[in-house]
PDB file of N, CA and C in Angstrom:
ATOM      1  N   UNK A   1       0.844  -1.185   0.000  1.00  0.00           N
ATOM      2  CA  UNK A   1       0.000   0.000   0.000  1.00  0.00           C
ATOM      3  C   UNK A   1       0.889   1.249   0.000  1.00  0.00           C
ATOM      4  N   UNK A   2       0.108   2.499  -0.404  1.00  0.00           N
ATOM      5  CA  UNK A   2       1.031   3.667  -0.759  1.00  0.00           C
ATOM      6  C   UNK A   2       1.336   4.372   0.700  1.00  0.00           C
ATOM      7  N   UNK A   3       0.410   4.075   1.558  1.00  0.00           N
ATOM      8  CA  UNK A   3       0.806   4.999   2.598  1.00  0.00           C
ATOM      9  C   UNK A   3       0.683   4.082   3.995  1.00  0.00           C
ATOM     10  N   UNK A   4       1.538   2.986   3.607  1.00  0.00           N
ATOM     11  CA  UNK A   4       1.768   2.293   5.075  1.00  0.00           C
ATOM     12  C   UNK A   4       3.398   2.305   5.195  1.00  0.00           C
ATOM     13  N   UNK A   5       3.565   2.597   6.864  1.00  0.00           N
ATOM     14  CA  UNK A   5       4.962   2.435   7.576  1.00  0.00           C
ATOM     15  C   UNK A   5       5.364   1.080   6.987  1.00  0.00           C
ATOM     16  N   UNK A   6       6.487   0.647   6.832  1.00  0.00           N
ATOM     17  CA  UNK A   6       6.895  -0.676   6.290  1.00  0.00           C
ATOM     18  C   UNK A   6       7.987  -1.031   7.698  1.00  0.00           C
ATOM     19  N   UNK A   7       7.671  -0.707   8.840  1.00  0.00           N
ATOM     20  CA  UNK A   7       8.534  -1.205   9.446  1.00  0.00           C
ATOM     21  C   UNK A   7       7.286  -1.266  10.744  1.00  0.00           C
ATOM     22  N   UNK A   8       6.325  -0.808  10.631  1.00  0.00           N
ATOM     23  CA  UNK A   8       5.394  -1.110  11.765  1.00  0.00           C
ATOM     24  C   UNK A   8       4.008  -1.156  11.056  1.00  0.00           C
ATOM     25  N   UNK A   9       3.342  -1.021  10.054  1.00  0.00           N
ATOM     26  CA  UNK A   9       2.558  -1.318   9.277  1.00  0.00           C
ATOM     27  C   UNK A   9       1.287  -0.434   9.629  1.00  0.00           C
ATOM     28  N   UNK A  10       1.536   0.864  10.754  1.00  0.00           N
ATOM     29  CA  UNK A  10       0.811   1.926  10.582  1.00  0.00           C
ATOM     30  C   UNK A  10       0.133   2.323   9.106  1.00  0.00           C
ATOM     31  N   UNK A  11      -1.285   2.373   9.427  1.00  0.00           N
ATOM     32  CA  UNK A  11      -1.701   2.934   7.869  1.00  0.00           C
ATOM     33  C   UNK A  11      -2.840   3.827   8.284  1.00  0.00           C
ATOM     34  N   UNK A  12      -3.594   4.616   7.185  1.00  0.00           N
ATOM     35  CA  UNK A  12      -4.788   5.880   7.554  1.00  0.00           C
ATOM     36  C   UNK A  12      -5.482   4.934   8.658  1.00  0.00           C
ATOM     37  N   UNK A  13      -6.499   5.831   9.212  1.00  0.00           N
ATOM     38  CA  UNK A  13      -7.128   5.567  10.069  1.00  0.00           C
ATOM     39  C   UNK A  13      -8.841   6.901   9.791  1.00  0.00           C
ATOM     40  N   UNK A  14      -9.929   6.008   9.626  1.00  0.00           N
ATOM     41  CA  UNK A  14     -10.575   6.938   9.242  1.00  0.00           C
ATOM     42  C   UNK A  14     -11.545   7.522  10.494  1.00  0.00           C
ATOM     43  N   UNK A  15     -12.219   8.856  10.437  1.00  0.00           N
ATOM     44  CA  UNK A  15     -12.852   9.447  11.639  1.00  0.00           C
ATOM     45  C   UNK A  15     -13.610  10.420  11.355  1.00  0.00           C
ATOM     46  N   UNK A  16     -14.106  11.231  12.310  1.00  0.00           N
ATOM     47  CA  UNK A  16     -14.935  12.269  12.037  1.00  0.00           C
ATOM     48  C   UNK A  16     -14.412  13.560  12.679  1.00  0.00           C
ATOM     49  N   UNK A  17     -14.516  14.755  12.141  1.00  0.00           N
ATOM     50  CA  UNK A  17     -15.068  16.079  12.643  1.00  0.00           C
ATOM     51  C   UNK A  17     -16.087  16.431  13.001  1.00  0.00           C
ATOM     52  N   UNK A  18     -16.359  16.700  14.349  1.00  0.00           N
ATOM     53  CA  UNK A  18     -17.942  17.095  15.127  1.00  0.00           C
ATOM     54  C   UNK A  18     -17.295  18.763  15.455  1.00  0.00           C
ATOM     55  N   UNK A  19     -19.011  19.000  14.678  1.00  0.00           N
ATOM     56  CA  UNK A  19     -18.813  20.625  14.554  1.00  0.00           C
ATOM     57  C   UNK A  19     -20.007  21.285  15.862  1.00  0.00           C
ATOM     58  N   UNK A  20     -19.741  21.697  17.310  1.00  0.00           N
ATOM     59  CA  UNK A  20     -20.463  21.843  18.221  1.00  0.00           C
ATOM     60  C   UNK A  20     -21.124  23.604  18.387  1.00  0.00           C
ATOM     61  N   UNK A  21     -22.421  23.982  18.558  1.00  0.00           N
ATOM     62  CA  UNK A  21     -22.120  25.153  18.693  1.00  0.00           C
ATOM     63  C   UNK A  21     -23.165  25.129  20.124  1.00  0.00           C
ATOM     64  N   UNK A  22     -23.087  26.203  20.750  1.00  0.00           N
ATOM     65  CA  UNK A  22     -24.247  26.372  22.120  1.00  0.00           C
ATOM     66  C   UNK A  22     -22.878  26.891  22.986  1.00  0.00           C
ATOM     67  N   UNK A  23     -23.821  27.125  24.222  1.00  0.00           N
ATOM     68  CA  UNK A  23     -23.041  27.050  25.665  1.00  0.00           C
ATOM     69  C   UNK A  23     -23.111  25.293  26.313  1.00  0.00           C
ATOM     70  N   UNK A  24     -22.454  25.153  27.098  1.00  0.00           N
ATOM     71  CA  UNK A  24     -23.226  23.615  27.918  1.00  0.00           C
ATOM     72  C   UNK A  24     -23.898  24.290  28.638  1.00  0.00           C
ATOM     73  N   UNK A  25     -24.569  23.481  29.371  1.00  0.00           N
ATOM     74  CA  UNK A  25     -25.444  22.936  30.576  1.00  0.00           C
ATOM     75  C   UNK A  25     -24.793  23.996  32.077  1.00  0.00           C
ATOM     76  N   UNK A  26     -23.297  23.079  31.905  1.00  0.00           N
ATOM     77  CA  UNK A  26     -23.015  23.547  33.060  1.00  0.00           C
ATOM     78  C   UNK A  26     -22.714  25.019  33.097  1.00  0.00           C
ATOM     79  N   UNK A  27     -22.394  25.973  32.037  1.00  0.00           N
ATOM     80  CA  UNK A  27     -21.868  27.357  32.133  1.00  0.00           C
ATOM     81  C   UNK A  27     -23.183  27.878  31.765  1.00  0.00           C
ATOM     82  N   UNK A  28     -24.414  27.110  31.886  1.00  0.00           N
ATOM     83  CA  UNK A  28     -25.846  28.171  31.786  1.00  0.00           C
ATOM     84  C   UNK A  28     -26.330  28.282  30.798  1.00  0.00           C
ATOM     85  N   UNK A  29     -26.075  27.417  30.184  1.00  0.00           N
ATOM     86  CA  UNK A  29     -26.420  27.259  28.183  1.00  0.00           C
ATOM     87  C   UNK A  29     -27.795  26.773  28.070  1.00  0.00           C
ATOM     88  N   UNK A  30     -27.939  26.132  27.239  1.00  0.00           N
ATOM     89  CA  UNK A  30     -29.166  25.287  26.797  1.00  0.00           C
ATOM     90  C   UNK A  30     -28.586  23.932  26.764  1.00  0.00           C
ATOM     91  N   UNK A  31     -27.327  23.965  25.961  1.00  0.00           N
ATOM     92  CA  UNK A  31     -26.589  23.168  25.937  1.00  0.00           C
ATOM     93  C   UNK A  31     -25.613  23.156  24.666  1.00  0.00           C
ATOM     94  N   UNK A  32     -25.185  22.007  23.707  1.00  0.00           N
ATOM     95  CA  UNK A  32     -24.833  21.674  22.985  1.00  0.00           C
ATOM     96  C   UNK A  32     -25.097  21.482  21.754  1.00  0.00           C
ATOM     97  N   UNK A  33     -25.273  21.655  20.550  1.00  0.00           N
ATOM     98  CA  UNK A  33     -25.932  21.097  19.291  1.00  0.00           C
ATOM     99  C   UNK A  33     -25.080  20.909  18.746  1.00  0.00           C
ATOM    100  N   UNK A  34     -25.093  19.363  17.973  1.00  0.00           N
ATOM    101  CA  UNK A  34     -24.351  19.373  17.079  1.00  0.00           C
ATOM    102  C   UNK A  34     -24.782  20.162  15.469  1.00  0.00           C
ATOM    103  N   UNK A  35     -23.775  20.520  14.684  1.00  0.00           N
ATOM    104  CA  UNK A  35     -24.336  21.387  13.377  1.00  0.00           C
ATOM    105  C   UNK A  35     -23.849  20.790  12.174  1.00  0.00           C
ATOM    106  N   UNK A  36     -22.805  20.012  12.588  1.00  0.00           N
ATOM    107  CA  UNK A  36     -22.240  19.551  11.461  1.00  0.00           C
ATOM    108  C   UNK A  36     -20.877  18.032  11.769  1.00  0.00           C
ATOM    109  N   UNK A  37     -20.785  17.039  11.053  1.00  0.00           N
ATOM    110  CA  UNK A  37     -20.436  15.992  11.072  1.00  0.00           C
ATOM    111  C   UNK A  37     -19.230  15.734   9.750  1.00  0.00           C
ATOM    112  N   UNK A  38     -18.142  15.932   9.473  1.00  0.00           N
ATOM    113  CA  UNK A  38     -17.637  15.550   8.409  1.00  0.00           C
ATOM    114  C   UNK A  38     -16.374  14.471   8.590  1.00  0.00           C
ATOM    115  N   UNK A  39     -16.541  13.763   7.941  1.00  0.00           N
ATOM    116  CA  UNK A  39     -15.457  12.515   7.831  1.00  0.00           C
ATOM    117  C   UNK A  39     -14.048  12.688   7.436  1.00  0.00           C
ATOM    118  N   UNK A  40     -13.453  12.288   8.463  1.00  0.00           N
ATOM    119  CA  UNK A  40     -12.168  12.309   7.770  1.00  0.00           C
ATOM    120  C   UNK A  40     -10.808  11.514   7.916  1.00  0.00           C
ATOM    121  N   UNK A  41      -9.347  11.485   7.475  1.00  0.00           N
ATOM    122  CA  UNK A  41      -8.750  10.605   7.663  1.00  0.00           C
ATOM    123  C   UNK A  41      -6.923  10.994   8.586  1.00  0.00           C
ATOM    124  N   UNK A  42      -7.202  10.144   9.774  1.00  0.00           N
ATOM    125  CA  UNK A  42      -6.155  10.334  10.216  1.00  0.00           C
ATOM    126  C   UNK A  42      -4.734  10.428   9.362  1.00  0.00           C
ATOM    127  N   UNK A  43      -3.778  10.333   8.915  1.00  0.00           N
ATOM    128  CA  UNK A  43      -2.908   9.948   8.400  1.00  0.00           C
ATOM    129  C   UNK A  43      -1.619  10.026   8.481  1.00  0.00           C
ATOM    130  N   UNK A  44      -0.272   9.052   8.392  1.00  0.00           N
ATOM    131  CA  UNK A  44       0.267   9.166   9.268  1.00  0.00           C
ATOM    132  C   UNK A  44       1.338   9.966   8.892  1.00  0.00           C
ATOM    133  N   UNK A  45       2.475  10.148   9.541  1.00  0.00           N
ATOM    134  CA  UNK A  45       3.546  11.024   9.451  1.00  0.00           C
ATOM    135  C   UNK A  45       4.571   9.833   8.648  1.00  0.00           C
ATOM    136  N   UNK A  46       4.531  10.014   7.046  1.00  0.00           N
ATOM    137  CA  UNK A  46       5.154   8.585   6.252  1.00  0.00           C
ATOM    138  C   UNK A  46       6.709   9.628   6.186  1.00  0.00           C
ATOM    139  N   UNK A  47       7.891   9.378   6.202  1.00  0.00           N
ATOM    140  CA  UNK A  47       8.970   9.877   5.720  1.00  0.00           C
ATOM    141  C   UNK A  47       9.867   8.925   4.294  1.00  0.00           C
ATOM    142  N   UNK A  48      10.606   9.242   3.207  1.00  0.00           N
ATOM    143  CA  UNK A  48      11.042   8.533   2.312  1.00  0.00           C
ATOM    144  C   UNK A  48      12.685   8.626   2.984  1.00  0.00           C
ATOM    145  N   UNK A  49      13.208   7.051   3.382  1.00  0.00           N
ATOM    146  CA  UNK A  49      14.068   7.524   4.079  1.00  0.00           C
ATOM    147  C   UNK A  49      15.085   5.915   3.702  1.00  0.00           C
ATOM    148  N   UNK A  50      16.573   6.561   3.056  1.00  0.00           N
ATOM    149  CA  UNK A  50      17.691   5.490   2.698  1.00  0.00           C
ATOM    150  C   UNK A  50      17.628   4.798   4.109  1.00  0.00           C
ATOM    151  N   UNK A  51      17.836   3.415   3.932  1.00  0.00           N
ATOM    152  CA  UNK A  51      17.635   2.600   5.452  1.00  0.00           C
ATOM    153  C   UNK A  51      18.873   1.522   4.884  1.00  0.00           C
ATOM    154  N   UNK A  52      19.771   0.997   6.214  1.00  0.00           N
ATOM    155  CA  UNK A  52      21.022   0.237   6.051  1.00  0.00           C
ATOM    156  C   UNK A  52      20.181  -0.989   6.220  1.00  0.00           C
ATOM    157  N   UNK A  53      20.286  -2.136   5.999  1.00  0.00           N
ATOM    158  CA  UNK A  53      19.557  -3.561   6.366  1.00  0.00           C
ATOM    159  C   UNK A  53      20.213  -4.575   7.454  1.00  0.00           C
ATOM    160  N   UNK A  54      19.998  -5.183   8.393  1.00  0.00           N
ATOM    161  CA  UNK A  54      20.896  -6.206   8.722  1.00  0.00           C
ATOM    162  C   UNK A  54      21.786  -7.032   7.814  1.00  0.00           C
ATOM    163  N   UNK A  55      21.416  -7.169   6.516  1.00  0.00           N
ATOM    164  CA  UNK A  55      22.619  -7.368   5.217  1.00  0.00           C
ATOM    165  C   UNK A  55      23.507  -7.182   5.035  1.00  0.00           C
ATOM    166  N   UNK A  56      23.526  -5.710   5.739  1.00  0.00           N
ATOM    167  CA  UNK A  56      24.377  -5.000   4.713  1.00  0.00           C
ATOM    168  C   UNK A  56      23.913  -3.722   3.594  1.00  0.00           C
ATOM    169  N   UNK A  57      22.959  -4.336   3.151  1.00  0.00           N
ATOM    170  CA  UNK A  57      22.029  -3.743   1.810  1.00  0.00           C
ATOM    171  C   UNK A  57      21.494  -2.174   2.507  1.00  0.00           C
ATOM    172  N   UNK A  58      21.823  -1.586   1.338  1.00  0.00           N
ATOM    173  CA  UNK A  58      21.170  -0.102   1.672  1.00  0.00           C
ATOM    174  C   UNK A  58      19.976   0.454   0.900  1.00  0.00           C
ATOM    175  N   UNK A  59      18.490   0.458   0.791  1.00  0.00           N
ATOM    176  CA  UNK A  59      17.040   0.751   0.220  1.00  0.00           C
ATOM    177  C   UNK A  59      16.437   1.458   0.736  1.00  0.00           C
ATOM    178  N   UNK A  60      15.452   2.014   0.130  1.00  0.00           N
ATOM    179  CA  UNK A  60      14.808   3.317   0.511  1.00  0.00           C
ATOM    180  C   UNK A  60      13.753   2.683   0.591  1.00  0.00           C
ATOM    181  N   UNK A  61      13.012   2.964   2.248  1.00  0.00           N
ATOM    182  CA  UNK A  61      11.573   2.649   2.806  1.00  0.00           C
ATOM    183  C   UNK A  61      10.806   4.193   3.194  1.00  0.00           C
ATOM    184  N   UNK A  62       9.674   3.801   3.198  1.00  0.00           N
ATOM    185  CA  UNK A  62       8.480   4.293   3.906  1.00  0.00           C
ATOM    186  C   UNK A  62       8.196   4.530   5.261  1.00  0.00           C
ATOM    187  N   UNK A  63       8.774   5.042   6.504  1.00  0.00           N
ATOM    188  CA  UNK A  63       8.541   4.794   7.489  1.00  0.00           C
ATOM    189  C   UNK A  63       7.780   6.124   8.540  1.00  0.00           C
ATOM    190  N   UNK A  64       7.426   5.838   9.410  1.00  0.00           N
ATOM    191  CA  UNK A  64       6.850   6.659   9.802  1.00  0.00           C
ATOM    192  C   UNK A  64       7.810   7.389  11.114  1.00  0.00           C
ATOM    193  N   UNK A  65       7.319   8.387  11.365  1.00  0.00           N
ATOM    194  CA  UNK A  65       8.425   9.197  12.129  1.00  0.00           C
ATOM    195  C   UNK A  65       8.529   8.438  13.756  1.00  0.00           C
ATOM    196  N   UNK A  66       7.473   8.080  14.298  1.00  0.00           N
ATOM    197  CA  UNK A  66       7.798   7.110  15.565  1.00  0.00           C
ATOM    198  C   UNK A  66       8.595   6.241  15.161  1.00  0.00           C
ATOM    199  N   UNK A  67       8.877   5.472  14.260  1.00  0.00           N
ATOM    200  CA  UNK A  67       9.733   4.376  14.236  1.00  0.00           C
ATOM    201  C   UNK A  67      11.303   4.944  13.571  1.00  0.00           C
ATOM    202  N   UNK A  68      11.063   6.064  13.431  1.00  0.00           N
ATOM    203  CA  UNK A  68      12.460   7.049  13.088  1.00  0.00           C
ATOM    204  C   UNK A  68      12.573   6.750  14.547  1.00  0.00           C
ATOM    205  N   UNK A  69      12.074   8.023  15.617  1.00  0.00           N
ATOM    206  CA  UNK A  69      12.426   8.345  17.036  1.00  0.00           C
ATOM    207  C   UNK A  69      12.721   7.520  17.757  1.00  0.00           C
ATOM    208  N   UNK A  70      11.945   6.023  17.933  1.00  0.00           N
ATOM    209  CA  UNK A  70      12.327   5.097  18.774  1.00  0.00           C
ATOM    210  C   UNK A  70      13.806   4.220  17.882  1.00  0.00           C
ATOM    211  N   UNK A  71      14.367   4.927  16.724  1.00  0.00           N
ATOM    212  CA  UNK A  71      15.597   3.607  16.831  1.00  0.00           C
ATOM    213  C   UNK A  71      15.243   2.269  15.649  1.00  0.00           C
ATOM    214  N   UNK A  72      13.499   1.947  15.282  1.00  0.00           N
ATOM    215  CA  UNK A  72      13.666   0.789  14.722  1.00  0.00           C
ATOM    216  C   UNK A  72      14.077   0.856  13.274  1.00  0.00           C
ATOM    217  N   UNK A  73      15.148   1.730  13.065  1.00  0.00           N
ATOM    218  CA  UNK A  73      15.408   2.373  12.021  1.00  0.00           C
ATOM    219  C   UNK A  73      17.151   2.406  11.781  1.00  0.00           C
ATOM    220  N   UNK A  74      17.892   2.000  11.136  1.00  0.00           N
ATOM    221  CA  UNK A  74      19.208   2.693  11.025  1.00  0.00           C
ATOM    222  C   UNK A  74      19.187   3.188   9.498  1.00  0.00           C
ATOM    223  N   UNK A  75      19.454   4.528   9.884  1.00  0.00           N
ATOM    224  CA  UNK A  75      19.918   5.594   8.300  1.00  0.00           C
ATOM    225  C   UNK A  75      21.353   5.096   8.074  1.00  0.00           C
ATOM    226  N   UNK A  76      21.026   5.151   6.534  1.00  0.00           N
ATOM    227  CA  UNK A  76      22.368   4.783   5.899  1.00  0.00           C
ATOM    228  C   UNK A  76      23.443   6.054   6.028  1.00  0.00           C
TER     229      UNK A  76
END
């Protein structure tokens, strides 16, 4: 797939935007209404990044920036 981590297999994640308008309840409102609902997609932080292999071999992966930060990564 085009936009999965290849070293932890992170990929989109889909969700919503809730659009709220009012006061609440508790600060003396009426309350809450929702007005609007739109879908959308998490997605992750992909970097294009030369990677050394336990080989030896040096190739360019897909990875995502947590697996940069934690290490499961050596740059060539």
């Amino acid at each position: 797939m085009a936009r999965e981590c290849e070293m932890c297999g992170k990929k989109p994640v889909a969700g919503r935007t809730i659009v709220r308008h009012g006061i609440p309840k508790k600060k003396g409102g009426i309350g809450l209404h929702t007005t609007g609902i739109t879908a959308r997609r998490f997605v992750p932080n992909l970097q294009n990044v030369r990677v050394k292999l336990a080989s030896g071999e040096i190739t360019h992966m897909r990875v995502c920036t947590r697996c940069l930060r934690a290490g499961k990564v050596v740059k060539a």
